[in-house]
PDB file of N, CA and C in Angstrom:
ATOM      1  N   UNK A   1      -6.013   9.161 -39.199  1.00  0.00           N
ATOM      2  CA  UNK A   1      -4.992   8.992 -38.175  1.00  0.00           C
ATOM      3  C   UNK A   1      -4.156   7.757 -38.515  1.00  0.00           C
ATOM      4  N   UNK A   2      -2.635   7.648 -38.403  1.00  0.00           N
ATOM      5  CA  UNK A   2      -2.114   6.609 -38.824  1.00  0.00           C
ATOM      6  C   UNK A   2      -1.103   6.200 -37.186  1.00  0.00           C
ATOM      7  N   UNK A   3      -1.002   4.809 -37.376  1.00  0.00           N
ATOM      8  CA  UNK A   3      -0.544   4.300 -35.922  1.00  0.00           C
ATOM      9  C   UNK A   3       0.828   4.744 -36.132  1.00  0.00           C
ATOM     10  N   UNK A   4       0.995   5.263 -34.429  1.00  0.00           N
ATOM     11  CA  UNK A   4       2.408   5.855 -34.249  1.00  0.00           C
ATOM     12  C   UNK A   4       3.467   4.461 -34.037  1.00  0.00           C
ATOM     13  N   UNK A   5       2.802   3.251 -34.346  1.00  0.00           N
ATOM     14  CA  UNK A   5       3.141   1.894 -33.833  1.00  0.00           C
ATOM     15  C   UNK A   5       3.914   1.367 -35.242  1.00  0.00           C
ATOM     16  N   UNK A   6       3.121   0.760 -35.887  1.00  0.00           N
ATOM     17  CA  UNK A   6       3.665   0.455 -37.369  1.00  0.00           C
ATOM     18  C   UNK A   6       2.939   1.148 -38.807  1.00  0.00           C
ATOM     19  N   UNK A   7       2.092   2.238 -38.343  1.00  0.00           N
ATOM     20  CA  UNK A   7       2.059   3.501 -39.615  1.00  0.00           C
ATOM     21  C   UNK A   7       0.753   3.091 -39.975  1.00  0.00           C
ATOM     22  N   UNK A   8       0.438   1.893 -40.106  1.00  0.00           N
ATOM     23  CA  UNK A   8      -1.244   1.824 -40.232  1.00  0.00           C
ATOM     24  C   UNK A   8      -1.959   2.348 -40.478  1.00  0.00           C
ATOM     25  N   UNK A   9      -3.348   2.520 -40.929  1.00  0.00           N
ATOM     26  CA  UNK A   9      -4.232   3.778 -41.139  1.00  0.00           C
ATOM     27  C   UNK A   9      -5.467   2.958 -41.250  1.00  0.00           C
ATOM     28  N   UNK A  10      -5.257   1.883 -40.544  1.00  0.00           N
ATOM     29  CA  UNK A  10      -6.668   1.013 -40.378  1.00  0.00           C
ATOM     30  C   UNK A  10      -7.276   1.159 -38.840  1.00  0.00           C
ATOM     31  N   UNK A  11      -7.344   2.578 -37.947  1.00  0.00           N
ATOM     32  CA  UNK A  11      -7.681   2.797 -36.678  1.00  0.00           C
ATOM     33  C   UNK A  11      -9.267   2.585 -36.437  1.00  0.00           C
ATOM     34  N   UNK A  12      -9.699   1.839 -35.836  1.00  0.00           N
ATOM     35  CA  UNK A  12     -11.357   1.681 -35.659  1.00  0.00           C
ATOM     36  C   UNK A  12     -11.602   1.927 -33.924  1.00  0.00           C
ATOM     37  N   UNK A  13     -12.867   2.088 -33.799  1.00  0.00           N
ATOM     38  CA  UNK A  13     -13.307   2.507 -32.261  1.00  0.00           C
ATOM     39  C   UNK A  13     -13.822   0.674 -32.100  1.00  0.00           C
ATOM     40  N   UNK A  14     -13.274   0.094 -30.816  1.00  0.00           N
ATOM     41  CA  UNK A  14     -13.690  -1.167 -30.603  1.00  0.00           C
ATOM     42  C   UNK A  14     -13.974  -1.464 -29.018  1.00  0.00           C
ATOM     43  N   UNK A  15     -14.283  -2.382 -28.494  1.00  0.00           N
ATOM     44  CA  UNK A  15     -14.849  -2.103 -27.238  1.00  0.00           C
ATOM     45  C   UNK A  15     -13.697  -3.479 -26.730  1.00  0.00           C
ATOM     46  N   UNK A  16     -12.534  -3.255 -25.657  1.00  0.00           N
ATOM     47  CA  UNK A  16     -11.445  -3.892 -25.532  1.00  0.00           C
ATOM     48  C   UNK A  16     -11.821  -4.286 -24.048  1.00  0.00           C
ATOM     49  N   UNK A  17     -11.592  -5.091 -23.245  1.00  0.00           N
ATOM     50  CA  UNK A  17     -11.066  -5.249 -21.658  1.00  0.00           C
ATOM     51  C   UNK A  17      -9.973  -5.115 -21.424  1.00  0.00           C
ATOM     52  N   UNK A  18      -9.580  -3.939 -20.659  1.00  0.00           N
ATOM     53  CA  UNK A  18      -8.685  -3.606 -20.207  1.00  0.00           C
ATOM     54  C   UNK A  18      -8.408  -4.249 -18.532  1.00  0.00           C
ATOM     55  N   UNK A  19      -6.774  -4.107 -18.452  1.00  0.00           N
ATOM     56  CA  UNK A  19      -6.549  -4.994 -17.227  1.00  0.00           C
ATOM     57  C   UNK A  19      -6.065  -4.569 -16.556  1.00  0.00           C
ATOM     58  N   UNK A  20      -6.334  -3.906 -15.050  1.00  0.00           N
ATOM     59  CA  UNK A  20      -5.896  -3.080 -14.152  1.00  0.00           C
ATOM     60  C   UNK A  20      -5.010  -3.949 -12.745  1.00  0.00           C
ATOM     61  N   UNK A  21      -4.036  -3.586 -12.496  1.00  0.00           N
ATOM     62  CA  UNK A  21      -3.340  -4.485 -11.659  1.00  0.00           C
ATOM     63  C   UNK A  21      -3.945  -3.243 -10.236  1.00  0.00           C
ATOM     64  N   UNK A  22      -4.396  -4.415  -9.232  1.00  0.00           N
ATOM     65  CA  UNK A  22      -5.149  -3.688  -8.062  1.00  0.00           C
ATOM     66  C   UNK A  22      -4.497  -4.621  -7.255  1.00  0.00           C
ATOM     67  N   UNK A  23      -3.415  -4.487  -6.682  1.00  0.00           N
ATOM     68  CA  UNK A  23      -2.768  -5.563  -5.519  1.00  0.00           C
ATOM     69  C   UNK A  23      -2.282  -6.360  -6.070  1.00  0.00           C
ATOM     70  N   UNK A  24      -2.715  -7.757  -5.837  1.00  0.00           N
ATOM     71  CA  UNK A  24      -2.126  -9.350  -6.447  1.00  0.00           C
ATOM     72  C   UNK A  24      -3.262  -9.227  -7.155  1.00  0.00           C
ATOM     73  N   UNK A  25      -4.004  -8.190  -7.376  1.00  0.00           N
ATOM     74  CA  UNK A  25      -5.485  -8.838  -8.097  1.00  0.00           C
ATOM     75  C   UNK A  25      -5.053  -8.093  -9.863  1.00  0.00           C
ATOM     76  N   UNK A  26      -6.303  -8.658 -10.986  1.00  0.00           N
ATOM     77  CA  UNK A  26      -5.780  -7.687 -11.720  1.00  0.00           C
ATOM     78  C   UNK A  26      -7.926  -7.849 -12.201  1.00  0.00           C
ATOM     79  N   UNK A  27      -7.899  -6.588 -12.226  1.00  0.00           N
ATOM     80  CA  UNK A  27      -9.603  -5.709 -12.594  1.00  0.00           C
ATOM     81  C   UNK A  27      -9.885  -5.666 -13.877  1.00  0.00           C
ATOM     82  N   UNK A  28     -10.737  -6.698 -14.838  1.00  0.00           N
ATOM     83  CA  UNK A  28     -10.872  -6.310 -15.980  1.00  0.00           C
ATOM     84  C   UNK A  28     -12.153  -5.164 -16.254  1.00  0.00           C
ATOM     85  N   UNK A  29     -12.173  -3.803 -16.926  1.00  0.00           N
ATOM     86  CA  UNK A  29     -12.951  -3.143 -17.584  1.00  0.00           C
ATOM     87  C   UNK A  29     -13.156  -3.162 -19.153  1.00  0.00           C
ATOM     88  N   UNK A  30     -14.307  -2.797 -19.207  1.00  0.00           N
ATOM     89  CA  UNK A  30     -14.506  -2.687 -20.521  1.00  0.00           C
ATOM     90  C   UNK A  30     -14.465  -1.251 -20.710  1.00  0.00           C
ATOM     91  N   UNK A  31     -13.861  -1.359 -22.064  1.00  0.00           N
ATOM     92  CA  UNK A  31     -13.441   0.620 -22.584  1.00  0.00           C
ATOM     93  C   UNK A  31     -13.659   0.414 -24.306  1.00  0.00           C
ATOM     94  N   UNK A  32     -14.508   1.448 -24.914  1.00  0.00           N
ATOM     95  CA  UNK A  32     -14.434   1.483 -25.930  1.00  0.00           C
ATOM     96  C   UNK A  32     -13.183   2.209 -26.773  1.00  0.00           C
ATOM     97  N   UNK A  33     -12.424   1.997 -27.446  1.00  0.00           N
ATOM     98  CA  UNK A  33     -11.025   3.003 -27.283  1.00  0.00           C
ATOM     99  C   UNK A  33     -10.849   2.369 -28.674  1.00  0.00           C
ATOM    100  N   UNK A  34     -10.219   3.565 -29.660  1.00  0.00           N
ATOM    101  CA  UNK A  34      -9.235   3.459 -30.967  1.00  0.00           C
ATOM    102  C   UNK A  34      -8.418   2.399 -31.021  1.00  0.00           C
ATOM    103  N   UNK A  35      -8.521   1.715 -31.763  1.00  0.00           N
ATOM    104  CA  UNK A  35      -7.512   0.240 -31.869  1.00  0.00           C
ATOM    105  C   UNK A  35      -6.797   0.111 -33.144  1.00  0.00           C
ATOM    106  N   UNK A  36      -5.687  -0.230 -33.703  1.00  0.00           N
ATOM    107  CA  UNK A  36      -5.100  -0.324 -34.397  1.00  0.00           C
ATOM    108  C   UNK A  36      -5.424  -1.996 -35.045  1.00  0.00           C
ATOM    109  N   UNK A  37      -6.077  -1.866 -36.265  1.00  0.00           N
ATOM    110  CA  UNK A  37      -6.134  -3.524 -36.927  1.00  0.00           C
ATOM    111  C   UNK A  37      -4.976  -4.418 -36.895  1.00  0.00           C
ATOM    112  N   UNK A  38      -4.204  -3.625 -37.279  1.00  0.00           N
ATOM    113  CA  UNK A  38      -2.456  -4.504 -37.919  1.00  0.00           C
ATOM    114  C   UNK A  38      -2.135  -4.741 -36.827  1.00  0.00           C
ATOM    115  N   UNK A  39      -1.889  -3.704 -35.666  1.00  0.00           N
ATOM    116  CA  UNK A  39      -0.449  -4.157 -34.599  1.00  0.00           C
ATOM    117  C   UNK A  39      -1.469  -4.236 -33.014  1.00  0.00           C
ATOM    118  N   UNK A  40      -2.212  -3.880 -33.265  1.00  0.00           N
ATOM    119  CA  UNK A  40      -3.270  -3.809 -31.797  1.00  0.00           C
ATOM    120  C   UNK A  40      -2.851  -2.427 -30.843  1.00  0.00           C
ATOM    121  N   UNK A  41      -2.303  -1.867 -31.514  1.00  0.00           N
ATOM    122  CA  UNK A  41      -1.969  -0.719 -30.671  1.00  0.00           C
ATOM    123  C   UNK A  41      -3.246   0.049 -30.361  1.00  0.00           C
ATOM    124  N   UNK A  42      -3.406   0.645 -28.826  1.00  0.00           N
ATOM    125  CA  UNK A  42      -4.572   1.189 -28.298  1.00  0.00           C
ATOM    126  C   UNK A  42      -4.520   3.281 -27.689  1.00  0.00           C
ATOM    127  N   UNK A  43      -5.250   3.451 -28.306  1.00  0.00           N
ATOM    128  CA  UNK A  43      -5.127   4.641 -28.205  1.00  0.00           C
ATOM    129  C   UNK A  43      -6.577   5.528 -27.163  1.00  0.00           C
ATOM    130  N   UNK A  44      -5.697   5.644 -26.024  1.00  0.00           N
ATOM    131  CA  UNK A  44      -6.687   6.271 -24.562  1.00  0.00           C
ATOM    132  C   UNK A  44      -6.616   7.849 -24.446  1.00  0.00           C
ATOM    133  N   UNK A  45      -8.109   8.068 -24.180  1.00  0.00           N
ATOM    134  CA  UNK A  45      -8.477   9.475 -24.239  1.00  0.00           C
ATOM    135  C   UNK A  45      -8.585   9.748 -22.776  1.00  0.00           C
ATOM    136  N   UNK A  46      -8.798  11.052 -22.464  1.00  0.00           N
ATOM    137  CA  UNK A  46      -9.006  11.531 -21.276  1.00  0.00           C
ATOM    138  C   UNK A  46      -9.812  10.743 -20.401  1.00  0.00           C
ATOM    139  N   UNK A  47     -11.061  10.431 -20.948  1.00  0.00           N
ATOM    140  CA  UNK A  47     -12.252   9.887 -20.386  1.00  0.00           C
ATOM    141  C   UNK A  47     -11.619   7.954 -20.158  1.00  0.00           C
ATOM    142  N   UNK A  48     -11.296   7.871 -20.992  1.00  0.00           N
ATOM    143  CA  UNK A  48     -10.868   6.384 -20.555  1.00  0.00           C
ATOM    144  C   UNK A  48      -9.277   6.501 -19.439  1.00  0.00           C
ATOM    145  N   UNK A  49      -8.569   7.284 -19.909  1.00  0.00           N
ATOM    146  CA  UNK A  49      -8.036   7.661 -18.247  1.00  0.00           C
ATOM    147  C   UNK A  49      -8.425   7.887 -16.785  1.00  0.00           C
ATOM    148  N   UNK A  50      -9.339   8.284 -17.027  1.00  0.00           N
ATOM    149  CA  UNK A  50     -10.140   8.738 -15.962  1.00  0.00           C
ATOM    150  C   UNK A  50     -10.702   7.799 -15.543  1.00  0.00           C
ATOM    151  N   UNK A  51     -11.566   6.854 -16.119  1.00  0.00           N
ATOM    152  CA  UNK A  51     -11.929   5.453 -15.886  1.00  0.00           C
ATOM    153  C   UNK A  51     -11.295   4.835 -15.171  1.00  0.00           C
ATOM    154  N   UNK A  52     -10.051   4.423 -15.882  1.00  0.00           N
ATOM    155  CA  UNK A  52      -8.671   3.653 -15.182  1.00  0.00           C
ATOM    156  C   UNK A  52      -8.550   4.154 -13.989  1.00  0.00           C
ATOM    157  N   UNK A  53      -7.917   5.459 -13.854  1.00  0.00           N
ATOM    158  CA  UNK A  53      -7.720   5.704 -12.837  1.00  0.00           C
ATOM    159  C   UNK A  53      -8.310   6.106 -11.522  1.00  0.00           C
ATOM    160  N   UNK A  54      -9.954   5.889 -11.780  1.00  0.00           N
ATOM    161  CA  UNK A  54     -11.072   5.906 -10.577  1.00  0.00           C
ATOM    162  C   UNK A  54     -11.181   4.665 -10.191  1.00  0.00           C
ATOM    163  N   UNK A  55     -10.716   3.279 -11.224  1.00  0.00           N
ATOM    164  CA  UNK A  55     -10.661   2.167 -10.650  1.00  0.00           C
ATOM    165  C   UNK A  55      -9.763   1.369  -9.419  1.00  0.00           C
ATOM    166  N   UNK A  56      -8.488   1.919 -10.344  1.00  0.00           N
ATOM    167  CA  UNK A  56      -7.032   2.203  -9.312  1.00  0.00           C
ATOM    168  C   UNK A  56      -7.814   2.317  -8.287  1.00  0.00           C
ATOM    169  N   UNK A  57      -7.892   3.739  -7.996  1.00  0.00           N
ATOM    170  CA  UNK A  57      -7.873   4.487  -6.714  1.00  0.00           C
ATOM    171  C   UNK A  57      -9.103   3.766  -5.468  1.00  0.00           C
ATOM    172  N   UNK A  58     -10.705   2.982  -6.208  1.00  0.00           N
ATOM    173  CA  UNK A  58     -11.265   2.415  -5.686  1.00  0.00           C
ATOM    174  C   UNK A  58     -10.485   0.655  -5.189  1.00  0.00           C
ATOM    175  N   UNK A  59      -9.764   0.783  -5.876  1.00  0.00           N
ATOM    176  CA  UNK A  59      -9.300  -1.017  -5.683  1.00  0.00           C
ATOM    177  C   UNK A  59      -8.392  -0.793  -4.650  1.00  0.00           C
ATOM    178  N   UNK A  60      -7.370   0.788  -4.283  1.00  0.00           N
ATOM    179  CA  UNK A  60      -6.675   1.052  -3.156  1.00  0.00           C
ATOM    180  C   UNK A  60      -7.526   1.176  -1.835  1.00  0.00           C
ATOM    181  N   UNK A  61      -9.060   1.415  -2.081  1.00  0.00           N
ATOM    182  CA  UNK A  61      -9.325   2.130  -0.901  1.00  0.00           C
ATOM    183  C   UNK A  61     -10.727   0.824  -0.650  1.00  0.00           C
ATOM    184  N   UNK A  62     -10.285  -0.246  -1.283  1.00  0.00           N
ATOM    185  CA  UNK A  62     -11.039  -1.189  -1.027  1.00  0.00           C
ATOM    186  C   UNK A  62     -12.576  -1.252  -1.025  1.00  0.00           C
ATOM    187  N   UNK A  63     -12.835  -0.095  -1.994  1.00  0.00           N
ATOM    188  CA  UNK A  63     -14.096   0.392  -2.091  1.00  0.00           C
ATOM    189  C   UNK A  63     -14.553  -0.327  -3.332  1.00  0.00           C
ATOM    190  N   UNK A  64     -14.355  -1.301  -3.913  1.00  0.00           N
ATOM    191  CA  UNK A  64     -14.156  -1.275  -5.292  1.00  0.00           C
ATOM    192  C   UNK A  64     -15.192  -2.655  -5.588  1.00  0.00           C
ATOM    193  N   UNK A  65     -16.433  -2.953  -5.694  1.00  0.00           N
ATOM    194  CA  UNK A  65     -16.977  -3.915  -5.643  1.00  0.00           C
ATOM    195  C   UNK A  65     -16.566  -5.135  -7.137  1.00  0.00           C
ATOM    196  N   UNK A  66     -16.660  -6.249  -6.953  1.00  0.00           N
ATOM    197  CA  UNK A  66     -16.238  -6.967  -7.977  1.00  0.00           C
ATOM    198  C   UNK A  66     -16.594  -8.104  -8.037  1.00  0.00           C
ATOM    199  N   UNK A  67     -16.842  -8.977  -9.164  1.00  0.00           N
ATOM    200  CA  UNK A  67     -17.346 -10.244  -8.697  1.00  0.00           C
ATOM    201  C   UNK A  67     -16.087 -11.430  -9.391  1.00  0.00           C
ATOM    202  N   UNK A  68     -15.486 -12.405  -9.101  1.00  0.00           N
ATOM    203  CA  UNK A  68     -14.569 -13.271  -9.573  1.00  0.00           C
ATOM    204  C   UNK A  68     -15.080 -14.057 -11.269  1.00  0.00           C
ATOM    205  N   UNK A  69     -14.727 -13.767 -11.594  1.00  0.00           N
ATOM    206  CA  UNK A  69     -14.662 -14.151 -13.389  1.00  0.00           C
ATOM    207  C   UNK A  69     -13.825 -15.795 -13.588  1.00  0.00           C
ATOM    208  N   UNK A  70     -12.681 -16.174 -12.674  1.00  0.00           N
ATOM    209  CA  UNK A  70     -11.611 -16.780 -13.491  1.00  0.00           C
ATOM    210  C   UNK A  70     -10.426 -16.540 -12.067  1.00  0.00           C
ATOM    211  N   UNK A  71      -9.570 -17.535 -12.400  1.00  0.00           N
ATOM    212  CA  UNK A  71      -8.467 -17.694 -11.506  1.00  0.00           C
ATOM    213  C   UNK A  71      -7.097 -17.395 -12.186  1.00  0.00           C
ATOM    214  N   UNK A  72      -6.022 -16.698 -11.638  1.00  0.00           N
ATOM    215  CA  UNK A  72      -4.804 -16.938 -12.546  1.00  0.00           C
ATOM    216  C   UNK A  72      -3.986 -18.029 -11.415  1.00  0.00           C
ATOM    217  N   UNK A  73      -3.474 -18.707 -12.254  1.00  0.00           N
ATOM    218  CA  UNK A  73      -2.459 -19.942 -11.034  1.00  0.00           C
ATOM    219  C   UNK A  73      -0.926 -20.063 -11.584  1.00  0.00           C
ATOM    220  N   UNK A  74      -0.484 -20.035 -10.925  1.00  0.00           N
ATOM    221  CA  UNK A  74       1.012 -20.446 -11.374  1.00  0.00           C
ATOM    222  C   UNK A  74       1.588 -21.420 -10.096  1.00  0.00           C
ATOM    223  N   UNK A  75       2.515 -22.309 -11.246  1.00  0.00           N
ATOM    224  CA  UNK A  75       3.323 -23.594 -10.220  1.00  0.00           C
ATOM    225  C   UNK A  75       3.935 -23.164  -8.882  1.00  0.00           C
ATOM    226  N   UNK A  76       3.380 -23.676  -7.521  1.00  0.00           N
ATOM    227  CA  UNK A  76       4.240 -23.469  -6.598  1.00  0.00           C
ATOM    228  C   UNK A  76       5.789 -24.125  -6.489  1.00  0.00           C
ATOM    229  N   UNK A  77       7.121 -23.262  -6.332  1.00  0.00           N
ATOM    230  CA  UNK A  77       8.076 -23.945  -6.568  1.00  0.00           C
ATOM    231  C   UNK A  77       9.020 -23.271  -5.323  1.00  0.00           C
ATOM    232  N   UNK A  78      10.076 -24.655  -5.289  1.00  0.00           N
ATOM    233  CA  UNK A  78      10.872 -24.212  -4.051  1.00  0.00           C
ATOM    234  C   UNK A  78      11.814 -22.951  -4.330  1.00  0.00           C
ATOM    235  N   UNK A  79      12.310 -22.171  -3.765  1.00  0.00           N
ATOM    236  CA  UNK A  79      13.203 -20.981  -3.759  1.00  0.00           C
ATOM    237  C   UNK A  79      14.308 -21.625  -4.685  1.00  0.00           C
ATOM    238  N   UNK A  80      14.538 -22.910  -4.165  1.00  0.00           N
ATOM    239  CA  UNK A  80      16.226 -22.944  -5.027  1.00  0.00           C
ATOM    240  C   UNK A  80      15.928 -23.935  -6.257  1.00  0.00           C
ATOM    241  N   UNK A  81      14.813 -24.529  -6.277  1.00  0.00           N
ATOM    242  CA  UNK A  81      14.408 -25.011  -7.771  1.00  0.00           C
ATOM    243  C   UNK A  81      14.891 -23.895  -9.324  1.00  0.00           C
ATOM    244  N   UNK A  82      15.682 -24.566  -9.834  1.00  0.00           N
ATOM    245  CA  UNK A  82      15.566 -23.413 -10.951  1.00  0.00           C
ATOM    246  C   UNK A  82      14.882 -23.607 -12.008  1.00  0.00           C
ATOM    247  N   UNK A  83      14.228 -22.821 -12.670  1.00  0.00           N
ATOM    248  CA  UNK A  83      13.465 -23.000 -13.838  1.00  0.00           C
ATOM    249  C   UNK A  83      13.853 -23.882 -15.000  1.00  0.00           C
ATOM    250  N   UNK A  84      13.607 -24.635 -15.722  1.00  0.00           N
ATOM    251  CA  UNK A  84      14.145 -25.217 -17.094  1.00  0.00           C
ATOM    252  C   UNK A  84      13.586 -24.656 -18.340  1.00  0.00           C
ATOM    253  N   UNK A  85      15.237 -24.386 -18.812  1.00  0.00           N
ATOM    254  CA  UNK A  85      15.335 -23.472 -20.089  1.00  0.00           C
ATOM    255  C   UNK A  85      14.082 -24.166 -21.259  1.00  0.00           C
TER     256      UNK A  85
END
Protein backbone atom coordinates (compact mmCIF):
# COMPACT_ATOMS: atom_id res chain seq x y z
CA UNK A 1 0.00 0.00 0.00
CA UNK A 2 1.55 3.37 -0.79
CA UNK A 3 0.41 6.75 1.09
CA UNK A 4 -2.24 8.63 -0.76
CA UNK A 5 -0.31 11.56 1.26
CA UNK A 6 3.28 11.74 -0.13
CA UNK A 7 3.47 8.11 -2.05
CA UNK A 8 5.39 6.34 0.65
CA UNK A 9 5.35 2.67 0.92
CA UNK A 10 6.71 2.59 4.43
CA UNK A 11 2.84 1.90 6.01
CA UNK A 12 3.18 0.01 9.50
CA UNK A 13 0.25 -0.95 12.05
CA UNK A 14 1.17 1.33 15.27
CA UNK A 15 -0.79 1.97 18.31
CA UNK A 16 -1.54 6.11 18.11
CA UNK A 17 -3.86 8.32 20.70
CA UNK A 18 -6.30 9.64 19.04
CA UNK A 19 -8.13 12.95 20.08
CA UNK A 20 -11.79 13.28 20.21
CA UNK A 21 -13.27 16.78 20.73
CA UNK A 22 -16.36 16.00 23.32
CA UNK A 23 -17.59 19.65 24.25
CA UNK A 24 -14.69 22.02 25.51
CA UNK A 25 -13.24 18.66 26.45
CA UNK A 26 -11.00 16.70 24.05
CA UNK A 27 -10.97 12.39 24.86
CA UNK A 28 -7.76 10.75 24.20
CA UNK A 29 -8.09 6.88 22.84
CA UNK A 30 -5.82 4.56 22.00
CA UNK A 31 -6.29 2.88 18.35
CA UNK A 32 -4.01 0.64 16.70
CA UNK A 33 -4.29 2.00 12.98
CA UNK A 34 -1.88 2.02 9.64
CA UNK A 35 0.52 4.90 9.92
CA UNK A 36 2.54 6.33 7.39
CA UNK A 37 6.59 6.60 8.52
CA UNK A 38 7.47 9.69 6.24
CA UNK A 39 4.36 12.02 6.55
CA UNK A 40 2.30 10.48 9.61
CA UNK A 41 -0.60 10.06 7.63
CA UNK A 42 -3.27 7.68 9.43
CA UNK A 43 -5.32 5.32 7.86
CA UNK A 44 -8.97 4.28 9.84
CA UNK A 45 -10.89 1.18 9.31
CA UNK A 46 -14.39 0.48 10.04
CA UNK A 47 -13.69 -0.81 13.48
CA UNK A 48 -11.66 2.19 14.53
CA UNK A 49 -14.63 4.32 13.25
CA UNK A 50 -16.80 2.77 15.17
CA UNK A 51 -14.68 3.28 18.20
CA UNK A 52 -14.60 7.02 17.56
CA UNK A 53 -17.80 7.28 17.04
CA UNK A 54 -19.27 5.26 20.22
CA UNK A 55 -17.05 7.68 22.06
CA UNK A 56 -18.62 10.84 20.48
CA UNK A 57 -21.92 9.67 21.08
CA UNK A 58 -21.06 8.54 24.93
CA UNK A 59 -19.29 12.00 25.66
CA UNK A 60 -22.87 13.59 24.18
CA UNK A 61 -24.95 11.61 26.42
CA UNK A 62 -22.65 12.14 29.32
CA UNK A 63 -22.34 8.58 29.77
CA UNK A 64 -18.80 8.53 29.06
CA UNK A 65 -16.58 7.76 32.15
CA UNK A 66 -13.01 9.37 32.18
CA UNK A 67 -10.35 10.17 34.37
CA UNK A 68 -8.23 13.76 33.89
CA UNK A 69 -4.66 13.06 32.42
CA UNK A 70 -3.43 16.87 31.95
CA UNK A 71 -4.88 20.39 31.56
CA UNK A 72 -4.99 22.46 28.28
CA UNK A 73 -4.72 26.42 29.33
CA UNK A 74 -4.61 29.27 27.26
CA UNK A 75 -3.96 33.17 28.22
CA UNK A 76 -7.03 34.88 29.50
CA UNK A 77 -7.28 38.10 27.38
CA UNK A 78 -9.49 41.15 27.12
CA UNK A 79 -11.95 41.19 23.97
CA UNK A 80 -10.18 44.25 22.52
CA UNK A 81 -6.54 43.22 23.38
CA UNK A 82 -5.11 42.26 20.06
CA UNK A 83 -2.79 39.55 19.60
CA UNK A 84 1.02 40.37 18.71
CA UNK A 85 2.21 39.40 15.38
Amino acid sequence: MKCVICKGDDITLNTVDEQIAVGNDIVLIRLELPVCSQCGERYYDRRAMKRIEEIRAKGRERALVVEEVGKVLRPKVAATEAWAA
